[in-house]
PDB file of N, CA and C in Angstrom:
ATOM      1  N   UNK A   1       3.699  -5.158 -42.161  1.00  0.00           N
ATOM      2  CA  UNK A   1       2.745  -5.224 -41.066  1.00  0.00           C
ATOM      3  C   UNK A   1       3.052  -4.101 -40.090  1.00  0.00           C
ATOM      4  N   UNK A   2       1.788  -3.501 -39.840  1.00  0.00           N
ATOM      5  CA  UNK A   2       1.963  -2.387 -38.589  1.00  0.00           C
ATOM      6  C   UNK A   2       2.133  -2.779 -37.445  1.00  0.00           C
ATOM      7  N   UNK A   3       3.501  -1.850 -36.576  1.00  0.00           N
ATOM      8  CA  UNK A   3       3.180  -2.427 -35.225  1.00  0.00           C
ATOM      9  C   UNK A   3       2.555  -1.474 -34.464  1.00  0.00           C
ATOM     10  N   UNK A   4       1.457  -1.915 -33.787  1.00  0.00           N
ATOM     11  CA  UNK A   4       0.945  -0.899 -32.546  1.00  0.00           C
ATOM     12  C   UNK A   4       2.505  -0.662 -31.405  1.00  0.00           C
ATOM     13  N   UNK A   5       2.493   0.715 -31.135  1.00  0.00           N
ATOM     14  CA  UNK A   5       3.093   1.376 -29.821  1.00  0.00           C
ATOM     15  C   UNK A   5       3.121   1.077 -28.531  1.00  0.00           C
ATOM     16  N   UNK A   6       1.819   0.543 -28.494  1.00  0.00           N
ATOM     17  CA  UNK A   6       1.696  -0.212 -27.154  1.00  0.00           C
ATOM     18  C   UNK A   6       0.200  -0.904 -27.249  1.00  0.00           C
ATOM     19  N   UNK A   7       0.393  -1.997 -26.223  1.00  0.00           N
ATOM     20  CA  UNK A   7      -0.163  -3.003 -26.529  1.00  0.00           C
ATOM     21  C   UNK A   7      -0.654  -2.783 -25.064  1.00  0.00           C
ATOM     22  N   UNK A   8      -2.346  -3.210 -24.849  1.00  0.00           N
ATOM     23  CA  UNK A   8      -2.400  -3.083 -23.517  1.00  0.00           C
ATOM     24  C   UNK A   8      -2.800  -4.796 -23.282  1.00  0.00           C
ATOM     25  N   UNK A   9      -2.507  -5.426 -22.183  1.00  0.00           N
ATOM     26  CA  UNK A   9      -2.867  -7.055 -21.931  1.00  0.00           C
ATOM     27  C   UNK A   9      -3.260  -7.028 -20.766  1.00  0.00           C
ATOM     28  N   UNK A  10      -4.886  -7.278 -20.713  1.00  0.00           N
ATOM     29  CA  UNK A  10      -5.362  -7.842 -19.623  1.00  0.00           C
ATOM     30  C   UNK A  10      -5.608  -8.802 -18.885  1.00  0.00           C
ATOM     31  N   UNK A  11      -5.153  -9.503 -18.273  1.00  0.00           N
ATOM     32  CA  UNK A  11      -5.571 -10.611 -17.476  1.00  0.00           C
ATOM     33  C   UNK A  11      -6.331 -11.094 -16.608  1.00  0.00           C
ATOM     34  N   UNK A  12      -8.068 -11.930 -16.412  1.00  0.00           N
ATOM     35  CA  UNK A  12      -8.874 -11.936 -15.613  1.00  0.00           C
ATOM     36  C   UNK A  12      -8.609 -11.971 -14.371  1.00  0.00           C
ATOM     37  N   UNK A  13      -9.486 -11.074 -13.249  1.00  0.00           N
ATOM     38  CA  UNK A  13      -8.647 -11.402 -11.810  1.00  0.00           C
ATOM     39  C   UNK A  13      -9.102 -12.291 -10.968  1.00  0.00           C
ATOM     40  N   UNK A  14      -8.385 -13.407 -10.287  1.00  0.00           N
ATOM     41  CA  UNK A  14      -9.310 -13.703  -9.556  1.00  0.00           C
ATOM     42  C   UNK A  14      -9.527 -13.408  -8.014  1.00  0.00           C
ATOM     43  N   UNK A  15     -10.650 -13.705  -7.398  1.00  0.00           N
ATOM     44  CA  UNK A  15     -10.742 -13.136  -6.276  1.00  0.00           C
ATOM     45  C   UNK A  15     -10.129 -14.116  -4.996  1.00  0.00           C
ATOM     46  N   UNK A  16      -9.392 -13.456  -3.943  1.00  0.00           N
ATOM     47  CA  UNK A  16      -8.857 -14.336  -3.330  1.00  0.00           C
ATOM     48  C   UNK A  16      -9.326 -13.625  -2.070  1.00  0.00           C
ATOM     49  N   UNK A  17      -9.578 -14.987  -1.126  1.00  0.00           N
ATOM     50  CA  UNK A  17     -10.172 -14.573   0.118  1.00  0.00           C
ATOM     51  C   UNK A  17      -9.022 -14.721   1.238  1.00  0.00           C
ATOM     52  N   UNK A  18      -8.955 -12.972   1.510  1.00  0.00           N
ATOM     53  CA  UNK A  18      -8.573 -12.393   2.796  1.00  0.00           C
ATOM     54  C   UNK A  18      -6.554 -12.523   2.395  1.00  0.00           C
ATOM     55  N   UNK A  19      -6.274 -13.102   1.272  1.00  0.00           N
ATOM     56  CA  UNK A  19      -4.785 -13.468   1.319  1.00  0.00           C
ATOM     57  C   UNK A  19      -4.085 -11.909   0.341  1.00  0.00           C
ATOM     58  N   UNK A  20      -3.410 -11.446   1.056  1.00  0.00           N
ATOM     59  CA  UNK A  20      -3.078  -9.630  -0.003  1.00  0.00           C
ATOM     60  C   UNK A  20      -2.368  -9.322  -0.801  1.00  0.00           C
ATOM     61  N   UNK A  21      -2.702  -9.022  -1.592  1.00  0.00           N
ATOM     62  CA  UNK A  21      -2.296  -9.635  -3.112  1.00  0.00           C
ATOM     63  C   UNK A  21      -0.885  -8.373  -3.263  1.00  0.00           C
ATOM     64  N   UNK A  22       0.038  -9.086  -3.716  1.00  0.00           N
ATOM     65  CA  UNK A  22       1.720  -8.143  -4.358  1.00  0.00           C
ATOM     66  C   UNK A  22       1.078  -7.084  -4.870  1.00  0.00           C
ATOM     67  N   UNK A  23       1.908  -5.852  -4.932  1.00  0.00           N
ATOM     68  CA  UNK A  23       1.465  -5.149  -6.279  1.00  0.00           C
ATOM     69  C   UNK A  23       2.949  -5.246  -7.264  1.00  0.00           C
ATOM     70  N   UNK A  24       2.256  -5.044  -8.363  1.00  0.00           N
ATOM     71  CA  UNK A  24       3.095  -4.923  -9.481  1.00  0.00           C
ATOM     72  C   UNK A  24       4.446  -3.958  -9.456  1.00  0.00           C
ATOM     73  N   UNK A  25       5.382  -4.553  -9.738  1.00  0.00           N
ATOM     74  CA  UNK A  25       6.751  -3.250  -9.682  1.00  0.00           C
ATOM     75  C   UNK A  25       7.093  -3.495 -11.003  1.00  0.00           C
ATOM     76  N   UNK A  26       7.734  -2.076 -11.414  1.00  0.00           N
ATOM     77  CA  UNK A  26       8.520  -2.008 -12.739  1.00  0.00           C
ATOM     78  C   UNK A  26      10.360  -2.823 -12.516  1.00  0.00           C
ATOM     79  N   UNK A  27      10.035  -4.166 -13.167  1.00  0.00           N
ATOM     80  CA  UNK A  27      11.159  -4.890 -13.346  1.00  0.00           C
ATOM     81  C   UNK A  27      12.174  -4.648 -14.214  1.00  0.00           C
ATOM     82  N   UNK A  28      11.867  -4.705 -15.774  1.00  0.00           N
ATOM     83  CA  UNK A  28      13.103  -3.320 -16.417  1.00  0.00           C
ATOM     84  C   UNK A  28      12.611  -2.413 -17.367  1.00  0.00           C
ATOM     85  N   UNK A  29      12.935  -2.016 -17.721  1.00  0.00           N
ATOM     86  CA  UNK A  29      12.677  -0.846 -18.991  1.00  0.00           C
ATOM     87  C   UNK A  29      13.390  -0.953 -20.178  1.00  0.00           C
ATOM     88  N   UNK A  30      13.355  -1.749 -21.155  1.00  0.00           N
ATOM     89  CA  UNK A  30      14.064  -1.484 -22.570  1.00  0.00           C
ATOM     90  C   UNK A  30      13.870  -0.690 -23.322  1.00  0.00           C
ATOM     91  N   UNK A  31      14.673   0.206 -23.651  1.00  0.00           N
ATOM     92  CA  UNK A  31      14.624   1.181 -24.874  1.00  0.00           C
ATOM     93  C   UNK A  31      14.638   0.644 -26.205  1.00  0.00           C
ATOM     94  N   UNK A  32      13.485   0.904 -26.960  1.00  0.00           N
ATOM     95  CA  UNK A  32      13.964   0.229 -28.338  1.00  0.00           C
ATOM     96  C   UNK A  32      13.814   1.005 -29.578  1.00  0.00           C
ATOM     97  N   UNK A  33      13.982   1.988 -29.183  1.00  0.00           N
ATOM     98  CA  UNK A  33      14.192   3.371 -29.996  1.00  0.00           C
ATOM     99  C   UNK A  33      14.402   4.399 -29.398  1.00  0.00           C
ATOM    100  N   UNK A  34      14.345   5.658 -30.724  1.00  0.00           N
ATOM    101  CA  UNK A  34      14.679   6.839 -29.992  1.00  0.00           C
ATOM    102  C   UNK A  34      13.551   7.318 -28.877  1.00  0.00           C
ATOM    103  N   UNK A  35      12.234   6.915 -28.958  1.00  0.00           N
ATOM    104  CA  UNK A  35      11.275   7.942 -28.204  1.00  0.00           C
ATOM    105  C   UNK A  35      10.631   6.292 -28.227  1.00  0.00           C
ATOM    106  N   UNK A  36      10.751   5.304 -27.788  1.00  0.00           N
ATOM    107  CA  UNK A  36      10.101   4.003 -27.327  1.00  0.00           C
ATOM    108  C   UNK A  36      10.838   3.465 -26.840  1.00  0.00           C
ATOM    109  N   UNK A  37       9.884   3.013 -25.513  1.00  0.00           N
ATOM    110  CA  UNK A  37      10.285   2.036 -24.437  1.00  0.00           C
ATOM    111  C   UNK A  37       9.750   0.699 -24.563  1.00  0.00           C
ATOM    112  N   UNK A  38      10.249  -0.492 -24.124  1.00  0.00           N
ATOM    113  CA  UNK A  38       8.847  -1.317 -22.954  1.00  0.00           C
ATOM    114  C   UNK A  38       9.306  -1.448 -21.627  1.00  0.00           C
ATOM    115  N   UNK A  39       8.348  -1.587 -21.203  1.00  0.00           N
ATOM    116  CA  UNK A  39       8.791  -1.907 -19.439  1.00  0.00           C
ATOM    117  C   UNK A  39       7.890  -3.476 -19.527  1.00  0.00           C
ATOM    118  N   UNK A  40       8.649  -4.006 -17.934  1.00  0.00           N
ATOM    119  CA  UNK A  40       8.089  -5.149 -18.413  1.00  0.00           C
ATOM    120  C   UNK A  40       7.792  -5.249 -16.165  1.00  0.00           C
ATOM    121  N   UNK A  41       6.850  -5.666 -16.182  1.00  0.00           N
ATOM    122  CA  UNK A  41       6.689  -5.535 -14.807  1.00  0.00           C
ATOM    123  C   UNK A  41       7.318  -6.802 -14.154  1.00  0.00           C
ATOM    124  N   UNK A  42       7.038  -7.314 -12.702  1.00  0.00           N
ATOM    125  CA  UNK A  42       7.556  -8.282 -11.975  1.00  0.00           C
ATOM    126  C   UNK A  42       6.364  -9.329 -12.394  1.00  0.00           C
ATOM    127  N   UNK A  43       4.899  -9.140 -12.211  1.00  0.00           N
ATOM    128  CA  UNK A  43       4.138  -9.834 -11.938  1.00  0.00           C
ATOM    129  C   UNK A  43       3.441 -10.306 -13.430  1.00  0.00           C
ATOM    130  N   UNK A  44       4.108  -9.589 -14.516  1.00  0.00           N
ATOM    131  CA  UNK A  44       4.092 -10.638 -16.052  1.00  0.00           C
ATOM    132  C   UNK A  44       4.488 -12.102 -16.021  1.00  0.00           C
ATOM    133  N   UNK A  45       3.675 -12.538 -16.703  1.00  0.00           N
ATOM    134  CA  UNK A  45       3.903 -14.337 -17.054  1.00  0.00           C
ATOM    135  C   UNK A  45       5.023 -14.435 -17.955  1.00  0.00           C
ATOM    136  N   UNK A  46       5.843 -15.701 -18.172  1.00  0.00           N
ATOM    137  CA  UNK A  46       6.542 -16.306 -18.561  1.00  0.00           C
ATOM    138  C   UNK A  46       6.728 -15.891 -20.067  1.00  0.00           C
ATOM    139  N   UNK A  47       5.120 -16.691 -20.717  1.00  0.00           N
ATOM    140  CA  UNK A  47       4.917 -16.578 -22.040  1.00  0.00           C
ATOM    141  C   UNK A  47       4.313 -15.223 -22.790  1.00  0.00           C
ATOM    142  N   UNK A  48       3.903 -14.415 -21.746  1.00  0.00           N
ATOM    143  CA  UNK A  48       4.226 -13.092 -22.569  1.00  0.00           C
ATOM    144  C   UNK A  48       5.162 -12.368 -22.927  1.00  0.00           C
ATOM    145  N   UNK A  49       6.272 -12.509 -21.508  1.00  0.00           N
ATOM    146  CA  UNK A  49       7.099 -12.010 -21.658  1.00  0.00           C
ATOM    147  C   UNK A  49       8.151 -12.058 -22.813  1.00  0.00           C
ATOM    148  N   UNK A  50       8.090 -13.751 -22.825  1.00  0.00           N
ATOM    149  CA  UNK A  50       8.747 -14.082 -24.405  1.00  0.00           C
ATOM    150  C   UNK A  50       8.523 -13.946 -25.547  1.00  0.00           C
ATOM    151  N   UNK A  51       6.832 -13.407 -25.693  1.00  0.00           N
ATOM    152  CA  UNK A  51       6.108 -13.463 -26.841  1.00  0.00           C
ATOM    153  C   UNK A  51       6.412 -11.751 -27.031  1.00  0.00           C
ATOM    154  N   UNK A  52       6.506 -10.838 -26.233  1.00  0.00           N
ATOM    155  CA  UNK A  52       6.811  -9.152 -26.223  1.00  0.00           C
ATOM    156  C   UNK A  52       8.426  -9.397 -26.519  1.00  0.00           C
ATOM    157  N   UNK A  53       9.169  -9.827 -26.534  1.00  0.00           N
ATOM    158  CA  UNK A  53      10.522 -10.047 -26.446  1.00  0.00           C
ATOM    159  C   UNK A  53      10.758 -10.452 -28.084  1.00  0.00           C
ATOM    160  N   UNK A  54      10.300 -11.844 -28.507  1.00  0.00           N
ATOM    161  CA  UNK A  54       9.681 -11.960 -29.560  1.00  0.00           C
ATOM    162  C   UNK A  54       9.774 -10.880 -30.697  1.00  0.00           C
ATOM    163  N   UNK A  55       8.534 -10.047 -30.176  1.00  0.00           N
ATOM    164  CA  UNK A  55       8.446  -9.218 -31.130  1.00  0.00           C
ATOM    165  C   UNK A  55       9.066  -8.053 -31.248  1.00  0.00           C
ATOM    166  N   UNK A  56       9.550  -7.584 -29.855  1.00  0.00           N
ATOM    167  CA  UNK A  56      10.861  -6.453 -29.844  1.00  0.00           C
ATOM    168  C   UNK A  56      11.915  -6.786 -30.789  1.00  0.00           C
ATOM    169  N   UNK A  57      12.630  -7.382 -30.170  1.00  0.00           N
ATOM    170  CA  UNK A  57      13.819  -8.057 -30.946  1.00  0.00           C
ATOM    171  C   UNK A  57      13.421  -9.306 -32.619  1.00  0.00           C
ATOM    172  N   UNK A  58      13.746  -8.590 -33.535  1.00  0.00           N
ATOM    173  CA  UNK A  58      12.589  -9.577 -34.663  1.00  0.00           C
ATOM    174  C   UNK A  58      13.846 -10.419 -35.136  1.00  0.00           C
ATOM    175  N   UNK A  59      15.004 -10.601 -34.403  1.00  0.00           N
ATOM    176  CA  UNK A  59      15.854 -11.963 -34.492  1.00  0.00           C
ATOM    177  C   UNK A  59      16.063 -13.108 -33.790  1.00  0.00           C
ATOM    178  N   UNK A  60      15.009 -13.174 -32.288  1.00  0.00           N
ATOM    179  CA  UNK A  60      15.118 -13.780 -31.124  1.00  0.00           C
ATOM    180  C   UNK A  60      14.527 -14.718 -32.153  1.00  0.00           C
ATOM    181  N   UNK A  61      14.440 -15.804 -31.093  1.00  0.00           N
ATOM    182  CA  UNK A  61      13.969 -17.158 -31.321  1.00  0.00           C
ATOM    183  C   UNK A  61      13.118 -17.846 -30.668  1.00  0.00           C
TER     184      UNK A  61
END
């Protein structure tokens, strides 16, 4: 199975009145090769994060 390089994941936004929304920071950066990264931001969910982790590492659990 092929893996795509990068994966883009969007999430619907919703609109919030007058309250100002975080912005996103780069939380870490794993290298998982010679010329590939992932970064994984602050404001990623739980279950992606585990599900990208997942598939980085193909011995996790």
């Amino acid at each position: 199975m092929d893996k795509q390089d990068i994966v883009k994941v969007e999430m619907p936004h919703k609109v919030r009145s007058a309250a100002p929304q975080a912005t996103a920071t780069k939380a870490v950066q794993l290298r998982v090769g010679q010329n590939k990264s992932v970064i994984i931001y602050n404001k990623a969910s739980g279950y992606i994060v585990d599900a990208l982790l997942k598939v980085v590492f193909d011995d996790a659990h």
